[in-house]
C-alpha atoms as a PDB file:
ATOM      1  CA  UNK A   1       0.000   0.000   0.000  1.00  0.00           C
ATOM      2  CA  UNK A   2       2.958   2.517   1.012  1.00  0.00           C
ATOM      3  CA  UNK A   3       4.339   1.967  -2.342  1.00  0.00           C
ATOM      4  CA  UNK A   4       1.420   2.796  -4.406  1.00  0.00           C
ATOM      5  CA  UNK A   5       0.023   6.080  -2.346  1.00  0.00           C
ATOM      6  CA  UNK A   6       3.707   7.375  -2.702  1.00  0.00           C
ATOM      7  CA  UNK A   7       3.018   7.055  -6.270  1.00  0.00           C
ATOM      8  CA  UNK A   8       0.114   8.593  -6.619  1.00  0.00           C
ATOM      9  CA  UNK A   9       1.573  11.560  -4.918  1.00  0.00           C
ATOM     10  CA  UNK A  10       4.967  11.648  -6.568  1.00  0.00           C
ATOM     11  CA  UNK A  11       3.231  11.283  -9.728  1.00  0.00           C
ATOM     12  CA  UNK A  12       0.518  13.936  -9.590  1.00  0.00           C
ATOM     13  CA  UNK A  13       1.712  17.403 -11.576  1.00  0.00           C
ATOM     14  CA  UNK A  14      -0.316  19.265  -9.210  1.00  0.00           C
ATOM     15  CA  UNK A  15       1.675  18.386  -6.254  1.00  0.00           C
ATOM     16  CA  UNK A  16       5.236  17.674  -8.076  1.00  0.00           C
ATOM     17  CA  UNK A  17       4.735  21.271  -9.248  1.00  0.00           C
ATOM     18  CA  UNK A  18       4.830  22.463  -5.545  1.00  0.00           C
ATOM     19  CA  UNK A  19       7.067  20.064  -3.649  1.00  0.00           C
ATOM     20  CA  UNK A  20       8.935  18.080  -6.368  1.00  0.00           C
ATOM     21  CA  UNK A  21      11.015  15.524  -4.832  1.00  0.00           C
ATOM     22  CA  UNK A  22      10.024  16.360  -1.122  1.00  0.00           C
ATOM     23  CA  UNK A  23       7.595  13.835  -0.157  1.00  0.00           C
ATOM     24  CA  UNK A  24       8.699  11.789   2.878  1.00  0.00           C
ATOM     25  CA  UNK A  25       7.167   8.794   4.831  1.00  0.00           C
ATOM     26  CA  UNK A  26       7.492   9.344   8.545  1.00  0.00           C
ATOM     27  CA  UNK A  27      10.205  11.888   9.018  1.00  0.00           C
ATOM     28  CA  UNK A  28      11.504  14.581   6.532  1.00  0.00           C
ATOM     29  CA  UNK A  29      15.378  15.386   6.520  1.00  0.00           C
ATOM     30  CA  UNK A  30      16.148  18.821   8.382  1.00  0.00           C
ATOM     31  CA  UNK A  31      17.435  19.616   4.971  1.00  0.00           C
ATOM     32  CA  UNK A  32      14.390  19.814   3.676  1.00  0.00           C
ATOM     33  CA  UNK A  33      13.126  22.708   1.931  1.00  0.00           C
ATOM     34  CA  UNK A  34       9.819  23.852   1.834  1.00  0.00           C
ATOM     35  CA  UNK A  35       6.632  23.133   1.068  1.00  0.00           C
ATOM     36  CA  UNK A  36       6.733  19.779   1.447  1.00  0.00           C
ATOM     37  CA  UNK A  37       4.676  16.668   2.691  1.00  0.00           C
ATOM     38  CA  UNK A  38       5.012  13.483   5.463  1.00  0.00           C
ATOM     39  CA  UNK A  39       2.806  11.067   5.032  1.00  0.00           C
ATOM     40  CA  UNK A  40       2.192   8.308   8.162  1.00  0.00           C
ATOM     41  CA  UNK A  41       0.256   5.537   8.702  1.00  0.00           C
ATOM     42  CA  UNK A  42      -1.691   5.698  11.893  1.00  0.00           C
ATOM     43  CA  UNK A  43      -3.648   2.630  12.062  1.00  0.00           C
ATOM     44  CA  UNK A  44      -4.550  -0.547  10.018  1.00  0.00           C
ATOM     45  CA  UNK A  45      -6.972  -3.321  10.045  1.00  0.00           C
ATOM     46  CA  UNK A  46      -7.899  -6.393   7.535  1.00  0.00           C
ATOM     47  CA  UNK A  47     -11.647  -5.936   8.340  1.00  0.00           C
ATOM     48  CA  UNK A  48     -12.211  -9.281   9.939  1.00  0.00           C
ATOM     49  CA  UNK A  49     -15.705 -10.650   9.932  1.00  0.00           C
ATOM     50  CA  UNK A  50     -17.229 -14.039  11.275  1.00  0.00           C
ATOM     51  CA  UNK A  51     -16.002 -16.078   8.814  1.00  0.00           C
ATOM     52  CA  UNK A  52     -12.406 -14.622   8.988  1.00  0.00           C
ATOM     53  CA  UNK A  53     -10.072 -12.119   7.319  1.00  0.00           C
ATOM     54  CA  UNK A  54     -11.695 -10.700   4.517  1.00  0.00           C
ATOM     55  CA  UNK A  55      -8.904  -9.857   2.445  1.00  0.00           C
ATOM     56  CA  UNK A  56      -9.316  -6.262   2.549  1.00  0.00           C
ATOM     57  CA  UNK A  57      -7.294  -3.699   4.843  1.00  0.00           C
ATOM     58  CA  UNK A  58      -8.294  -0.611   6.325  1.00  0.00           C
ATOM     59  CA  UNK A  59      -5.831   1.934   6.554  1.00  0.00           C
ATOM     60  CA  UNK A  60      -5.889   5.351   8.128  1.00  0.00           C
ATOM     61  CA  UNK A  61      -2.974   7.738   6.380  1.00  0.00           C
ATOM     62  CA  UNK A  62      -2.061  10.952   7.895  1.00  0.00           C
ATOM     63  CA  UNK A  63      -0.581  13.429   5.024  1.00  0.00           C
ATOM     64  CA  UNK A  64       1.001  16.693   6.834  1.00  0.00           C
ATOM     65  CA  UNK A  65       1.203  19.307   4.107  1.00  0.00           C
ATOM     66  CA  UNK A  66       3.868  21.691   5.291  1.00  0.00           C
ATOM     67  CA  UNK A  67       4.709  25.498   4.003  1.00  0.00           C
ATOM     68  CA  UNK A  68       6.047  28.696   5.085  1.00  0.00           C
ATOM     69  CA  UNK A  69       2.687  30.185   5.911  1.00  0.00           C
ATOM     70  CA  UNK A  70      -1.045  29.035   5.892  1.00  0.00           C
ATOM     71  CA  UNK A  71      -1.197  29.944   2.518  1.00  0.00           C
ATOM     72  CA  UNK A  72       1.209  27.464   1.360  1.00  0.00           C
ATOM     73  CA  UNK A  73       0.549  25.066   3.063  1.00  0.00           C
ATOM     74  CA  UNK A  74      -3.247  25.433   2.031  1.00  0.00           C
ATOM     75  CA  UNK A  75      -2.452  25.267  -1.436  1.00  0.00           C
ATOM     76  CA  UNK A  76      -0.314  21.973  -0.928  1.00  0.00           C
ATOM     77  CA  UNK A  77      -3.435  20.188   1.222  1.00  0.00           C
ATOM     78  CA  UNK A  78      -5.613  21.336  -1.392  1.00  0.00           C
ATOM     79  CA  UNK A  79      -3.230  20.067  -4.393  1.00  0.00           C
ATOM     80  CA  UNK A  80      -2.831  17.010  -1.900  1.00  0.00           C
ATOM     81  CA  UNK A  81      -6.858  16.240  -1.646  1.00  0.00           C
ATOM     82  CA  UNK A  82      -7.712  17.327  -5.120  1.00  0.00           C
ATOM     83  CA  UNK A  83      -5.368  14.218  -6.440  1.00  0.00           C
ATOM     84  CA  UNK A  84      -6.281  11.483  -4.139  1.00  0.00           C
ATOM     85  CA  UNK A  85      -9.500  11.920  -2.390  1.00  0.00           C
ATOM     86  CA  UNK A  86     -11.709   9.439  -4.112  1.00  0.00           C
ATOM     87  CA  UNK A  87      -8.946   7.800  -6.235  1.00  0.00           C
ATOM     88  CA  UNK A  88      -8.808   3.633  -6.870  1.00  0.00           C
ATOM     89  CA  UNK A  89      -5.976   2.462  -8.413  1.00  0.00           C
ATOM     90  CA  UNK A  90      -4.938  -1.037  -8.803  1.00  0.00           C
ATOM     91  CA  UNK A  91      -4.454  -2.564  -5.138  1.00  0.00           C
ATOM     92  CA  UNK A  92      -6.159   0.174  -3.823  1.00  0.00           C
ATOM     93  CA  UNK A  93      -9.549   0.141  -3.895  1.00  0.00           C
ATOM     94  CA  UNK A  94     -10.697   3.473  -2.247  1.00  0.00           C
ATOM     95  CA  UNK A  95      -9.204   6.881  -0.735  1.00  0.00           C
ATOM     96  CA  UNK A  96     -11.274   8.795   0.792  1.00  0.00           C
ATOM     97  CA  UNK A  97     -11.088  12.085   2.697  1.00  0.00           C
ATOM     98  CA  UNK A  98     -11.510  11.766   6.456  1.00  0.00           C
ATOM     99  CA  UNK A  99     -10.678  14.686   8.495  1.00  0.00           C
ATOM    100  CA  UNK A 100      -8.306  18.052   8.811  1.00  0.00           C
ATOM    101  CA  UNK A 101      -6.631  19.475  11.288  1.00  0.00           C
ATOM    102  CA  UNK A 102      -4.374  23.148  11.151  1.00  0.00           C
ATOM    103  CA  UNK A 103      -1.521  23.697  13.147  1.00  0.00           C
ATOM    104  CA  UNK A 104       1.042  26.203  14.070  1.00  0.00           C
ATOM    105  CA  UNK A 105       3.484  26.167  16.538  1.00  0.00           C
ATOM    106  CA  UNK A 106       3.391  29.712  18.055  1.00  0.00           C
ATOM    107  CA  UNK A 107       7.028  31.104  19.142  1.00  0.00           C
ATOM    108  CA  UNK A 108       8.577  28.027  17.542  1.00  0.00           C
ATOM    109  CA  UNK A 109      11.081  30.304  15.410  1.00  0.00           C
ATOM    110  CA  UNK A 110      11.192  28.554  12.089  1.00  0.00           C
ATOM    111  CA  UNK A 111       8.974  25.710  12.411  1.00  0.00           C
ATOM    112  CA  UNK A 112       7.106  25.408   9.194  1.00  0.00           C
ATOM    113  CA  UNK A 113       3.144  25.481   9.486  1.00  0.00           C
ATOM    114  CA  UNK A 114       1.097  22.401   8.546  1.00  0.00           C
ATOM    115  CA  UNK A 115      -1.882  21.233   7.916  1.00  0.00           C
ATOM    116  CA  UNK A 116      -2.675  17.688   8.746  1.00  0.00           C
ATOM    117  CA  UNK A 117      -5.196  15.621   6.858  1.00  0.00           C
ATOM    118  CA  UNK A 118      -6.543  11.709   7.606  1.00  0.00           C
ATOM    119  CA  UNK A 119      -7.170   9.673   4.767  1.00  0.00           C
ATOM    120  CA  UNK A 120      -8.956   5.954   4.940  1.00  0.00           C
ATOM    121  CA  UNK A 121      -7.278   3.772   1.892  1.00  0.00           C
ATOM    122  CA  UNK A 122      -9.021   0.665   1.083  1.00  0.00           C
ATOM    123  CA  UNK A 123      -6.499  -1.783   0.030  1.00  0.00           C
ATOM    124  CA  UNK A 124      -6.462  -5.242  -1.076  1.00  0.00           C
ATOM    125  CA  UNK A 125      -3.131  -7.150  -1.888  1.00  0.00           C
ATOM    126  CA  UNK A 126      -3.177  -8.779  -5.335  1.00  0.00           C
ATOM    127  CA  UNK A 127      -1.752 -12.193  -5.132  1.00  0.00           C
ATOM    128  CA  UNK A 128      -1.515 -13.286  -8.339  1.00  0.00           C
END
């Protein structure tokens, strides 16, 4: 799953055209420039049901859209949403827009501000 949402970001013109390169899973180097995005997984299931695993996982994907000001880093969530939110491709069967958070770090000199967005991805591994 990893694989494939990283695509779908690093492949979309609207967001390559604002971050390029700069899309990171779980940590981005302090060398990082801005804007730029960190994408995390925060939870996953395989939907069990009575019978057993279903064969279809439930993730929850947190993509922080970072930028000097709320401006940019609007325009990066919006670029961000505007490419995935409703997207299946291949393994994954859904994306779909959960929730949105803002946040800025007042008196932290030179911390970017970001704005933090869940995503539930519907994924099922294709084995063959």
């Amino acid at each position: 799953m990893d694989e494939v949402f990283w695509a779908l970001l690093s492949g979309s013109s609207a967001v390559q055209s604002l971050v390029g390169e700069r899309i990171f899973w779980g940590i981005a180097p302090q060398s990082a420039g801005l804007p730029y995005l960190v994408l995390n997984i925060i939870s996953a299931t395989d939907n069990p049901h009575m019978q057993g695993a279903g064969g279809f996982f439930q993730y929850r994907v947190q993509v922080d859209s970072y930028g000097a000001d709320r401006s940019a880093a609007r325009t990066l969530s919006r670029a961000v949403r505007g490419e995935i939110n409703g997207t299946r491709a291949g393994e994954i069967r859904l994306i779909l827009f959960d929730a949105e958070r803002e946040i800025f770090e007042s008196g932290a000199d030179g911390r970017p501000f970001r704005i933090s967005q869940d995503y539930i991805v519907t994924w099922r591994p294709d084995h063959g």
